[in-house]
Protein backbone atom coordinates (compact mmCIF):
# COMPACT_ATOMS: atom_id res chain seq x y z
CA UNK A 1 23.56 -10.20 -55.93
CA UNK A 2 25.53 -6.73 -55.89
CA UNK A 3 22.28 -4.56 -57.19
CA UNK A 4 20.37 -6.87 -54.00
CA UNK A 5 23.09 -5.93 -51.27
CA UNK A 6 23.37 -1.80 -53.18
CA UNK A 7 19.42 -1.65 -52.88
CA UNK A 8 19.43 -3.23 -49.02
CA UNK A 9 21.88 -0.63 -47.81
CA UNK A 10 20.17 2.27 -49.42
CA UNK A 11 16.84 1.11 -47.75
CA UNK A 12 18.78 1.05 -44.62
CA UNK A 13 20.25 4.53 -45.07
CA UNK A 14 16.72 5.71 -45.76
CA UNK A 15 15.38 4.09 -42.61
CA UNK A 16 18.38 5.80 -40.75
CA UNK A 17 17.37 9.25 -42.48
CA UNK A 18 13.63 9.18 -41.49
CA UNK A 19 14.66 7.78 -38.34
CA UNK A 20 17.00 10.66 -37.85
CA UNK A 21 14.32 13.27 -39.37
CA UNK A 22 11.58 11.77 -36.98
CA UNK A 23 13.95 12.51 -33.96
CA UNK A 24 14.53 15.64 -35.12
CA UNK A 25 10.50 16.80 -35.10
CA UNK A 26 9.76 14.97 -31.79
CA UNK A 27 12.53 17.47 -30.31
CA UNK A 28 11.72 20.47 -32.13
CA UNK A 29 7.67 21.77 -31.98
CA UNK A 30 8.16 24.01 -34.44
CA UNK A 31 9.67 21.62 -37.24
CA UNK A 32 6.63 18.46 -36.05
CA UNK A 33 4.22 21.26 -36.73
CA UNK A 34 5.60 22.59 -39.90
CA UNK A 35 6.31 18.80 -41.29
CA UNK A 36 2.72 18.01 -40.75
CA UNK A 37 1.26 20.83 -42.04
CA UNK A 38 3.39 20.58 -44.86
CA UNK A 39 2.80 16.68 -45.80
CA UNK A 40 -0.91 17.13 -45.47
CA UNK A 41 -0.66 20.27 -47.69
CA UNK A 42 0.68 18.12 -50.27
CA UNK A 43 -1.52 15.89 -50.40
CA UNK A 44 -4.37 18.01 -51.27
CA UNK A 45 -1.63 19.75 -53.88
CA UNK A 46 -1.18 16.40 -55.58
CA UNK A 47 -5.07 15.54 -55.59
CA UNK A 48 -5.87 19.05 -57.04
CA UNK A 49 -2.81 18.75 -60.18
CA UNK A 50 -4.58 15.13 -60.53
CA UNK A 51 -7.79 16.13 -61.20
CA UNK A 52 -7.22 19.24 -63.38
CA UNK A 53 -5.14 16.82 -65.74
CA UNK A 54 -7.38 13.64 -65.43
CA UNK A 55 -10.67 14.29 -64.28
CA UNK A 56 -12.78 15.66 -67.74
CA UNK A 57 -15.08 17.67 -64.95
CA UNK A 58 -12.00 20.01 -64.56
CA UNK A 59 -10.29 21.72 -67.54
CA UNK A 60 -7.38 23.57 -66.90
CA UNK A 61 -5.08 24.04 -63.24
CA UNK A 62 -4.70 27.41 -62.10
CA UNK A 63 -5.24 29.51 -58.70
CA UNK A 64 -8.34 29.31 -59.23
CA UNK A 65 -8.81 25.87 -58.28
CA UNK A 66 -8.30 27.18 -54.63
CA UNK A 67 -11.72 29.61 -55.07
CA UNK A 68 -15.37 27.78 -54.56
CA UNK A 69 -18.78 28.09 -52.97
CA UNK A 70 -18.01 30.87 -50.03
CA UNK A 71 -14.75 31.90 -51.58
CA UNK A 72 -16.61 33.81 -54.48
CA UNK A 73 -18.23 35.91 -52.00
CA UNK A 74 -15.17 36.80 -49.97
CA UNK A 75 -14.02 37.69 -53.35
CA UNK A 76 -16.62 40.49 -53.85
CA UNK A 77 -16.39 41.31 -50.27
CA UNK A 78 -13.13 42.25 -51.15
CA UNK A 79 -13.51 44.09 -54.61
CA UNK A 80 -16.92 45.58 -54.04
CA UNK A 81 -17.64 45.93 -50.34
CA UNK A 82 -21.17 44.18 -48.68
CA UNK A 83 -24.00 43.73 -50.87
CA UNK A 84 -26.89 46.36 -50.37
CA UNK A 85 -30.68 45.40 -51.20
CA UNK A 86 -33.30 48.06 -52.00
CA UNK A 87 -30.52 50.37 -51.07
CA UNK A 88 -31.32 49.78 -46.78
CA UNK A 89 -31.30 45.70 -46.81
CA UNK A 90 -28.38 43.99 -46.02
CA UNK A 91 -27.38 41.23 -48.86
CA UNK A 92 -26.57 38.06 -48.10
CA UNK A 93 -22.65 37.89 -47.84
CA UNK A 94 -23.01 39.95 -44.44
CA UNK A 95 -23.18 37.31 -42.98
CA UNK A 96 -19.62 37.08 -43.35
CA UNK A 97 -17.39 38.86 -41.36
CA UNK A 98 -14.58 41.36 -42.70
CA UNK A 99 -11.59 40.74 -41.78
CA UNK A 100 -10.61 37.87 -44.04
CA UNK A 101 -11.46 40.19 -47.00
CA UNK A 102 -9.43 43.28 -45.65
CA UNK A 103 -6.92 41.12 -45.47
CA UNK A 104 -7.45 39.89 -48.80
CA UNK A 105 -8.40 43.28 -49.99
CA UNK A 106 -4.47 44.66 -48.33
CA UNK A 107 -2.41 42.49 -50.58
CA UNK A 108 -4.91 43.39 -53.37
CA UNK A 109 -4.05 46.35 -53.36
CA UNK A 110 0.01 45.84 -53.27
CA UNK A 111 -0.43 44.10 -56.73
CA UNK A 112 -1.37 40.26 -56.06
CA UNK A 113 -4.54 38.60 -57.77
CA UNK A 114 -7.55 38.05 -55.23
CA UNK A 115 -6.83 33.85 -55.91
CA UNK A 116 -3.40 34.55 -54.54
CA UNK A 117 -3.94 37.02 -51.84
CA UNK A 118 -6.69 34.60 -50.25
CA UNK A 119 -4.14 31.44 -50.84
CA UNK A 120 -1.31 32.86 -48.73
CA UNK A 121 -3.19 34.53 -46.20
CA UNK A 122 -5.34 31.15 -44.86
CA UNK A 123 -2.11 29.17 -45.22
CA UNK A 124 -0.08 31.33 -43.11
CA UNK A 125 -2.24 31.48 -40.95
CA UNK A 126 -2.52 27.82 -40.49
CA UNK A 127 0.66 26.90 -40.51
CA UNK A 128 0.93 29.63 -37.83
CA UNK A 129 -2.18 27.74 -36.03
CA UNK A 130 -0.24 24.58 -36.08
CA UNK A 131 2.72 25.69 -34.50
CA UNK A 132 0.74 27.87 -31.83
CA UNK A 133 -1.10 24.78 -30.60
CA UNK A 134 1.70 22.61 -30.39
CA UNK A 135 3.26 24.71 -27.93
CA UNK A 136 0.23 25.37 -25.96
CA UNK A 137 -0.62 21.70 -25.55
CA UNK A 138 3.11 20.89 -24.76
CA UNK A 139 2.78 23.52 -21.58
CA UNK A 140 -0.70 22.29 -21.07
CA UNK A 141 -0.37 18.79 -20.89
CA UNK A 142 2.91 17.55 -22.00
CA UNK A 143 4.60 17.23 -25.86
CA UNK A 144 2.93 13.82 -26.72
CA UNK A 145 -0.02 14.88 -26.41
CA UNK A 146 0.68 18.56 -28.59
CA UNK A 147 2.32 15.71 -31.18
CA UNK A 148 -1.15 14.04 -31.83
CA UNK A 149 -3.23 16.98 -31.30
CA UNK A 150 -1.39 18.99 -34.20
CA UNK A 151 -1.30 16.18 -36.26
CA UNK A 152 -4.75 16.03 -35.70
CA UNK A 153 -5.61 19.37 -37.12
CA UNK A 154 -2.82 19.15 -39.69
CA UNK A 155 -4.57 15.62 -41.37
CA UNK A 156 -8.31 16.16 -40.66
CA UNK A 157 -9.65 15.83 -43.76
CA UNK A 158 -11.48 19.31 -42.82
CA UNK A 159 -8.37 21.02 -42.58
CA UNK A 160 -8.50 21.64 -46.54
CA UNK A 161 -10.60 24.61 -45.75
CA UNK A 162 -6.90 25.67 -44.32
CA UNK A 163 -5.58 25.82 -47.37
CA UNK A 164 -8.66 26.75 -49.81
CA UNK A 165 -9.96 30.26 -49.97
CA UNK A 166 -11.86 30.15 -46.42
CA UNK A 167 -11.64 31.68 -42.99
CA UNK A 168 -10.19 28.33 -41.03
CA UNK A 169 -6.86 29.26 -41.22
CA UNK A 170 -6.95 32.55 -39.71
CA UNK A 171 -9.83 31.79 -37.29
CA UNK A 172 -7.65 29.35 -36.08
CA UNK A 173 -4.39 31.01 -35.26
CA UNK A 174 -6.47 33.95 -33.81
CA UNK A 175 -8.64 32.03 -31.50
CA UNK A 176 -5.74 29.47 -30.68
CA UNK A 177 -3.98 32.72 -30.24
CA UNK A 178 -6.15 34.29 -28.05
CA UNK A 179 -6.84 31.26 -25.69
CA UNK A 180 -3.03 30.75 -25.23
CA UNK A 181 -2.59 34.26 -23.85
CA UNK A 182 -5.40 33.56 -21.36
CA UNK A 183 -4.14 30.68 -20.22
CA UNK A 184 -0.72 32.66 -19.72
CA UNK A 185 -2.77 35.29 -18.25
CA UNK A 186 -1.11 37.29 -20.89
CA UNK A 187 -4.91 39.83 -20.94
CA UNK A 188 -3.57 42.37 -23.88
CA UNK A 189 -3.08 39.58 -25.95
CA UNK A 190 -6.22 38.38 -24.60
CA UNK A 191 -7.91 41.53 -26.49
CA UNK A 192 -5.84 41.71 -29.20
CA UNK A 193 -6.48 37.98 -30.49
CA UNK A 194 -9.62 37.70 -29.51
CA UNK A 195 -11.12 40.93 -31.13
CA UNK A 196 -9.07 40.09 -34.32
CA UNK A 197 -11.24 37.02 -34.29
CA UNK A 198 -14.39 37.83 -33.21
CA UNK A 199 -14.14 40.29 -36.59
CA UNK A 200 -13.09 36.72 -38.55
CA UNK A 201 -16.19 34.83 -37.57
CA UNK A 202 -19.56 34.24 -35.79
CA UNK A 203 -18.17 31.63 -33.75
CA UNK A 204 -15.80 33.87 -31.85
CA UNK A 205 -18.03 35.08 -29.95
CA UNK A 206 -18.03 31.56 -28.31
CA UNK A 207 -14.61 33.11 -26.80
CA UNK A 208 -16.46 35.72 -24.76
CA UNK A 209 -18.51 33.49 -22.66
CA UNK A 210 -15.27 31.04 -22.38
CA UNK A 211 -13.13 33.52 -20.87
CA UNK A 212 -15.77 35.21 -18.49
CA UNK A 213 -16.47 31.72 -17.27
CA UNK A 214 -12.91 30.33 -16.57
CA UNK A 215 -12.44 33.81 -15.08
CA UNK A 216 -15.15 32.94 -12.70
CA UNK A 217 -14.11 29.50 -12.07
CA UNK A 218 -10.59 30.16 -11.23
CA UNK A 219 -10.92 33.09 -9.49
CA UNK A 220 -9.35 35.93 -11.83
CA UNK A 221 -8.65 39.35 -11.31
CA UNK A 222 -10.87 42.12 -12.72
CA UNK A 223 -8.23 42.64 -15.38
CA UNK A 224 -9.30 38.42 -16.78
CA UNK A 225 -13.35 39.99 -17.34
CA UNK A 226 -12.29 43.03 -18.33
CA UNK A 227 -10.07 40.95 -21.29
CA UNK A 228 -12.83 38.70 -21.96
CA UNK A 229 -15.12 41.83 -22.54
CA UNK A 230 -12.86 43.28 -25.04
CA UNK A 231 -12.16 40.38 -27.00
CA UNK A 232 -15.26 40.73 -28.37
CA UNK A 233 -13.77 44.39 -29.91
CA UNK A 234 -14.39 42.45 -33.60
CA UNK A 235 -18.10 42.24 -32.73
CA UNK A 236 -18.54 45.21 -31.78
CA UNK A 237 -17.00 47.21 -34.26
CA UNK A 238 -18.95 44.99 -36.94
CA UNK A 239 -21.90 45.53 -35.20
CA UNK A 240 -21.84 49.28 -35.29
CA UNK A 241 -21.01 49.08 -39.21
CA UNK A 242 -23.98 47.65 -39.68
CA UNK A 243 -25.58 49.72 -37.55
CA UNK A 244 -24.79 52.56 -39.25
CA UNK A 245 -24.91 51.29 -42.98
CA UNK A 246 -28.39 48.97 -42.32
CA UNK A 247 -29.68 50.35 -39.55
CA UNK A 248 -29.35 46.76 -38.10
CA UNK A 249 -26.92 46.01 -35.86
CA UNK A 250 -27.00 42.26 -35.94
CA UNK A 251 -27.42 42.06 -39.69
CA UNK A 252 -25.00 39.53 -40.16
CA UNK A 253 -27.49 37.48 -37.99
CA UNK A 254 -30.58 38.57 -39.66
CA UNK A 255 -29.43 37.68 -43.23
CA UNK A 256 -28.95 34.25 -41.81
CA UNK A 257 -32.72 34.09 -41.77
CA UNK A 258 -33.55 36.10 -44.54
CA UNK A 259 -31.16 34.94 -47.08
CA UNK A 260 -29.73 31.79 -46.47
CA UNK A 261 -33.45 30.23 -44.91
CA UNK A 262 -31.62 29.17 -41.22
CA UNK A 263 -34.50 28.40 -38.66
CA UNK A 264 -34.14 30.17 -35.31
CA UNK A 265 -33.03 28.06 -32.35
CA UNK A 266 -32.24 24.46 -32.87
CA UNK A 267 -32.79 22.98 -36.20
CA UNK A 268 -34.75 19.57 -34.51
CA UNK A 269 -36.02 18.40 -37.99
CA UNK A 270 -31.93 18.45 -39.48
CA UNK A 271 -31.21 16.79 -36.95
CA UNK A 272 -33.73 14.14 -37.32
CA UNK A 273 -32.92 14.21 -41.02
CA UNK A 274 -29.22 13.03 -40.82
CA UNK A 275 -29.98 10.85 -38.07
CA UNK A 276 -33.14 8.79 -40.11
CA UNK A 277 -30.23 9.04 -42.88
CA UNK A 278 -27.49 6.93 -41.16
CA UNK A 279 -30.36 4.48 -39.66
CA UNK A 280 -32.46 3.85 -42.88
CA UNK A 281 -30.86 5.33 -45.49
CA UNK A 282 -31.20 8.50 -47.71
CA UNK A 283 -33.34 7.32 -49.82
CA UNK A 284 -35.79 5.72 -47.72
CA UNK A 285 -36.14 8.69 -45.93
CA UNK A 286 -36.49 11.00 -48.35
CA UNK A 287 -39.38 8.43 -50.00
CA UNK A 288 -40.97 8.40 -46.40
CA UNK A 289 -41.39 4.35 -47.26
CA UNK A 290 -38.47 1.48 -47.59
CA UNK A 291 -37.84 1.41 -51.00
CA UNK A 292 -34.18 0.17 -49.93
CA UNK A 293 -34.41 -2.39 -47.70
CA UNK A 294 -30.20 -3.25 -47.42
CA UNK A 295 -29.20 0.03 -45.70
CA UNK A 296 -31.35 -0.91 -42.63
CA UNK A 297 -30.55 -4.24 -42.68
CA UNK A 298 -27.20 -3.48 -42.99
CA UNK A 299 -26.70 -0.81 -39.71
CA UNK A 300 -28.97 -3.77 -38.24
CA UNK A 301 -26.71 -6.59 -38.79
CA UNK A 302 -23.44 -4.09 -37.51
CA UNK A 303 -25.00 -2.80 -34.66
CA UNK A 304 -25.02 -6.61 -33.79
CA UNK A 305 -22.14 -7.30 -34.82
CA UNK A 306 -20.42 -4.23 -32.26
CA UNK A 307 -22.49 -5.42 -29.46
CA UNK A 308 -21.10 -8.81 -29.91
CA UNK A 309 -17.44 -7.56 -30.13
CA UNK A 310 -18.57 -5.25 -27.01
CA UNK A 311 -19.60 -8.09 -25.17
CA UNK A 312 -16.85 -10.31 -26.12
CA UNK A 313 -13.89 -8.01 -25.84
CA UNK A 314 -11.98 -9.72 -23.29
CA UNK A 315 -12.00 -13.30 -24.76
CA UNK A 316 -10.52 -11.02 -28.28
CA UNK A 317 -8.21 -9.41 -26.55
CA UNK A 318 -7.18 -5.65 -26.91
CA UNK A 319 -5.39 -5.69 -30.53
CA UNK A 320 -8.32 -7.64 -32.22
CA UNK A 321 -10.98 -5.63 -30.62
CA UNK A 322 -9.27 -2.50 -31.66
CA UNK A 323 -8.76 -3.44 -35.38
CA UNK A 324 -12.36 -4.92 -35.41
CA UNK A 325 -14.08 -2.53 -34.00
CA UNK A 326 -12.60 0.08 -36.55
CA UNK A 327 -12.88 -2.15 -39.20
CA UNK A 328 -16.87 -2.21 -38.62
CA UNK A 329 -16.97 1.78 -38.27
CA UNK A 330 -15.29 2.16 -41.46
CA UNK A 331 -18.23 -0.27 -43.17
CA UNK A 332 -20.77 1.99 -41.14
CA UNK A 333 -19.20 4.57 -42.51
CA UNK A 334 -19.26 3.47 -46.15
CA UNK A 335 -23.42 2.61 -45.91
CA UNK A 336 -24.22 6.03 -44.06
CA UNK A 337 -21.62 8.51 -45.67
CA UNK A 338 -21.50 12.22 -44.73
CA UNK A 339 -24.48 12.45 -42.16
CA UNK A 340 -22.43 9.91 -39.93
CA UNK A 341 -19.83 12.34 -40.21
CA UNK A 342 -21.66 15.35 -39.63
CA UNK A 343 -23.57 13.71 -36.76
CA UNK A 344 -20.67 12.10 -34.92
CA UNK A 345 -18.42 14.91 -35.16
CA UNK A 346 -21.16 16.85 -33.15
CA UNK A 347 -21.89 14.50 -30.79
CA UNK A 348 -18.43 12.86 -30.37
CA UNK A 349 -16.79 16.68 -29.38
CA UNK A 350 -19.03 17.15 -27.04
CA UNK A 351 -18.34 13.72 -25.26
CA UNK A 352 -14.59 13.84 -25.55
CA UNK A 353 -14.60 17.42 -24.20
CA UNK A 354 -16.52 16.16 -21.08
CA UNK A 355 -14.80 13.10 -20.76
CA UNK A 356 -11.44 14.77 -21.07
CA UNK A 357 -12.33 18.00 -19.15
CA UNK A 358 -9.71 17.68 -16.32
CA UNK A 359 -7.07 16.68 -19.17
CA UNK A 360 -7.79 19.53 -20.92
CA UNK A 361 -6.90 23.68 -20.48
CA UNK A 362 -10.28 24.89 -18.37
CA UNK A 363 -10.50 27.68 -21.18
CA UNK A 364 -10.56 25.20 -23.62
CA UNK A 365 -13.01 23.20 -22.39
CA UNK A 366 -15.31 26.04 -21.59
CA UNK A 367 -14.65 27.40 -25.66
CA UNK A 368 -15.55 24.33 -27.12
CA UNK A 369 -18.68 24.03 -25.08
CA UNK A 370 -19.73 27.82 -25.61
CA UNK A 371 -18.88 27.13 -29.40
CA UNK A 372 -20.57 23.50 -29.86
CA UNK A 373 -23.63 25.38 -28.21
CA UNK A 374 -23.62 28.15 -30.71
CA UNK A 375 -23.66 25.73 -33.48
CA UNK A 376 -26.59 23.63 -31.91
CA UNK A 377 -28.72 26.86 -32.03
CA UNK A 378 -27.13 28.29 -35.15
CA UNK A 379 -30.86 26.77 -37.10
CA UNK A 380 -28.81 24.71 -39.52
CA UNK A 381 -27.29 21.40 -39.89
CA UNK A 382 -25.08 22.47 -43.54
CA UNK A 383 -21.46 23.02 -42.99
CA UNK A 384 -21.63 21.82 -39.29
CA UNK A 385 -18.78 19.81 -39.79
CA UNK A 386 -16.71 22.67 -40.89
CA UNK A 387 -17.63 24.63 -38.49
CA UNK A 388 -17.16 22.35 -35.92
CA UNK A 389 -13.34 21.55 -36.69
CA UNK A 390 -12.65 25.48 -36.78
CA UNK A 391 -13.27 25.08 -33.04
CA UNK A 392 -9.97 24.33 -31.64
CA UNK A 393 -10.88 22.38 -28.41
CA UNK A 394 -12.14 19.42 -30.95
CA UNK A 395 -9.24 18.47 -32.46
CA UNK A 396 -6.83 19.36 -28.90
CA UNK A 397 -9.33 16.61 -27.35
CA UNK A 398 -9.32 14.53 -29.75
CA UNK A 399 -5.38 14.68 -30.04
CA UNK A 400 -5.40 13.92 -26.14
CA UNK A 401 -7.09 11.24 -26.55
CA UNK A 402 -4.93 9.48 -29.12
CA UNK A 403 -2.38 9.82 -27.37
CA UNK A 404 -3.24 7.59 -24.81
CA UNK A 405 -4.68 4.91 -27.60
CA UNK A 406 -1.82 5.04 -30.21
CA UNK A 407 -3.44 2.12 -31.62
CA UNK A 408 -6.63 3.93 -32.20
CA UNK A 409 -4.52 7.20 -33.22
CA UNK A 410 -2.52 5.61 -36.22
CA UNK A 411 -5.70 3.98 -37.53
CA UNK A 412 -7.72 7.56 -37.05
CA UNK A 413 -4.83 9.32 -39.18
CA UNK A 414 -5.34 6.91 -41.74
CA UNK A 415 -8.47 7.37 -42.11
CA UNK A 416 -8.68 11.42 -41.90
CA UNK A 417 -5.99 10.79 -45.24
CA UNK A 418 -8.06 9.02 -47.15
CA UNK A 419 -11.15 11.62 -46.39
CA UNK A 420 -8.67 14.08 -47.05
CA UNK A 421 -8.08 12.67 -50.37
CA UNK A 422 -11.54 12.57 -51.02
CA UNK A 423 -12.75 15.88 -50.40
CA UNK A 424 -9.81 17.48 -51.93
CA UNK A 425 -11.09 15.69 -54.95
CA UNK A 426 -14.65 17.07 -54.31
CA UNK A 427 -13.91 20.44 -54.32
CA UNK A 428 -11.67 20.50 -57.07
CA UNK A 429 -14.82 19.51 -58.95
CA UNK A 430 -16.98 21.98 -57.25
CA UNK A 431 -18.63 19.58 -55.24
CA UNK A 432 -19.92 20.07 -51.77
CA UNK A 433 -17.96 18.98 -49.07
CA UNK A 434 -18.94 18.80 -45.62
């Protein structure tokens, strides 16, 4: 009886603390940001220590657990400098911009191992993203909605490119960066942050176009274009490298062509591909017959299934429609796999960014346009996902969003941890994800 009433007040003194702790981050952006960056961290921390002790497909636990796929090839970026073909032909890491390896290549050179140097640098940076766009959605729109929208970015299961040797980190401080500034009309920031990450990645460029259109629409001095022009500084100093060493000034486009087989304009038949995937099935559709006749009968049966629930969601009632109607995307989810995420991450961005546009900064509705446009006619479908959530205006309108539909919002952060989970256990393996 005296262990019962010790063990009852200590759960009540917990429940006080969290309370208290909870309280505290709804009142401070800085310490929200840094709680959820740091819980979600951990997460992928724990997964990775799990699988280097249990998993027999990885051996030992180390920094380099933290270094796959593209991270190799910042790594030589770094230590060698771009790859040169036939002494004239660009190789194919130019297609990778350079300022995540100078960076990497500056604490190199103070000492720290390249695992290490890449490590810090994206997580910085993304706890420095997190922060950043919690205080531009609080002056924005108002601190609810900066809550879910960091908390977004913080638990996407995507976000463990944040914390892996990648670019998504520092691509998205700069660019959050740089879209604050023009919001606050702050223009040398403008061309600070926004050269800094048009030198990070390809899909800065998207900024140019964003801030030359929101100039026009509200009416900006000369000083707003002349910003917008500059922030493309990264570009153009890239471009002139490889000008000069390739005699090719948009070699980091060319190689996209030559050396990683992109098609030119939009990539119709990958597009078909994933969608054929989520309706019949993989391996149907890479048989070109039914050879598996469940997965279509399956997304048959649950298409039915939502239009009933549709149809019916008055008599349910809001709380039963809600918990249904997630219930059956998660199944869809577990017969179609990644192309349903690929696809609907797509697709879904650009309907939330239209149907939120006069909830949303102008600036950051034009960016994610201009940036879900580049990735249309990028002439891929890999890594789409990826890309996607390193544009910033996804996960501020899907944040938004949530925070008018709390219901919805829990359930979606549930989810993005148990994806999280997942992938972090994928590329720990050296498995693809996304």
């Amino acid at each position: 009886m005296n262990s019962q009433k010790v063990l009852t007040q200590l759960f009540a003194k917990l429940q006080d603390f969290l309370t208290k702790i909870a309280k505290i981050c709804q009142s401070n952006g800085i310490i929200f940001a840094l709680t959820m960056g740091v819980l979600s961290r951990s997460i992928i921390l724990l997964t990775f220590f799990a699988i280097a002790f249990f998993s027999p497909v990885s051996s030992q636990w180390g920094w380099e657990v933290f270094s796959a796929w593209d991270s190799p090839l910042y790594q030589i970026i770094a230590t060698s400098g771009y790859e040169v073909i036939n002494q004239t032909e660009p190789g194919g890491n130019v297609a990778f911009f350079p300022l995540f390896p100078l960076l990497i290549r500056g604490l190199m050179n103070l000492g720290l191992p390249f695992e290490v140097a890449g490590v810090l640098i994206n997580n910085l940076a993304f706890f420095g993203a997190l922060i950043l766009l919690y205080q531009w959605v609080e002056i924005t729109n108002n601190s609810q909605a900066a809550r879910w929208a960091t908390a977004i970015l913080a638990w996407c299961p995507l976000s463990i490119f944040g914390t892996v040797i990648y670019t998504e980190g520092l691509f998205l401080f700069l660019s959050i960066a740089a879209l604050k500034a023009f919001d606050l009309e702050k223009y040398p920031q403008v061309i600070l942050w926004g050269s800094l990450a048009t030198a990070t990645r390809i899909t800065g460029i998207a900024l140019i176009p964003a801030f030359l259109i929101t100039a026009w629409q509200k009416r900006k001095p000369a000083i707003a274009y002349l910003s917008g022009l500059l922030s493309g500084c990264g570009l153009l100093f890239y471009s002139l490298y490889c000008w000069i060493k390739f005699n090719n000034p948009i070699a980091f486009i060319t190689v996209q062509h030559t050396q990683w087989q992109r098609q030119t304009g939009f990539d119709s038949q990958g597009w078909l591909k994933m969608i054929m995937q989520i309706l019949i099935g993989s391996q149907n559709w890479k048989k070109g017959t039914i050879v598996d006749p469940w997965h279509p009968f399956l997304v048959i049966i649950l298409a039915i299934i939502g239009y009933l629930l549709w149809r019916y969601r008055d008599q349910l009632g809001e709380v039963k429609f809600d918990y249904s109607f997630c219930f059956l995307l998660f199944i869809l989810w577990l017969i179609a796999g990644d192309p349903l995420l690929n696809t609907s991450i797509i697709l879904g961005s650009g309907y939330l960014l239209w149907y939120l546009r006069y909830e949303l900064s102008l600036v950051a509705v034009n960016y994610g346009f201009c940036a879900l446009g580049l990735l249309l006619a990028s002439g891929g479908t890999i890594s789409l996902s990826r890309l996607a959530y390193g544009i910033v205006s996804v996960s501020l309108a899907l944040g938004v969003m949530l925070s008018h539909h709390r219901r919805w919002g829990y359930v979606t952060l549930g989810f993005f941890t148990l994806l999280l989970i997942s992938f972090s256990v994928r590329f720990a393996q050296h498995l693809w994800v996304a």
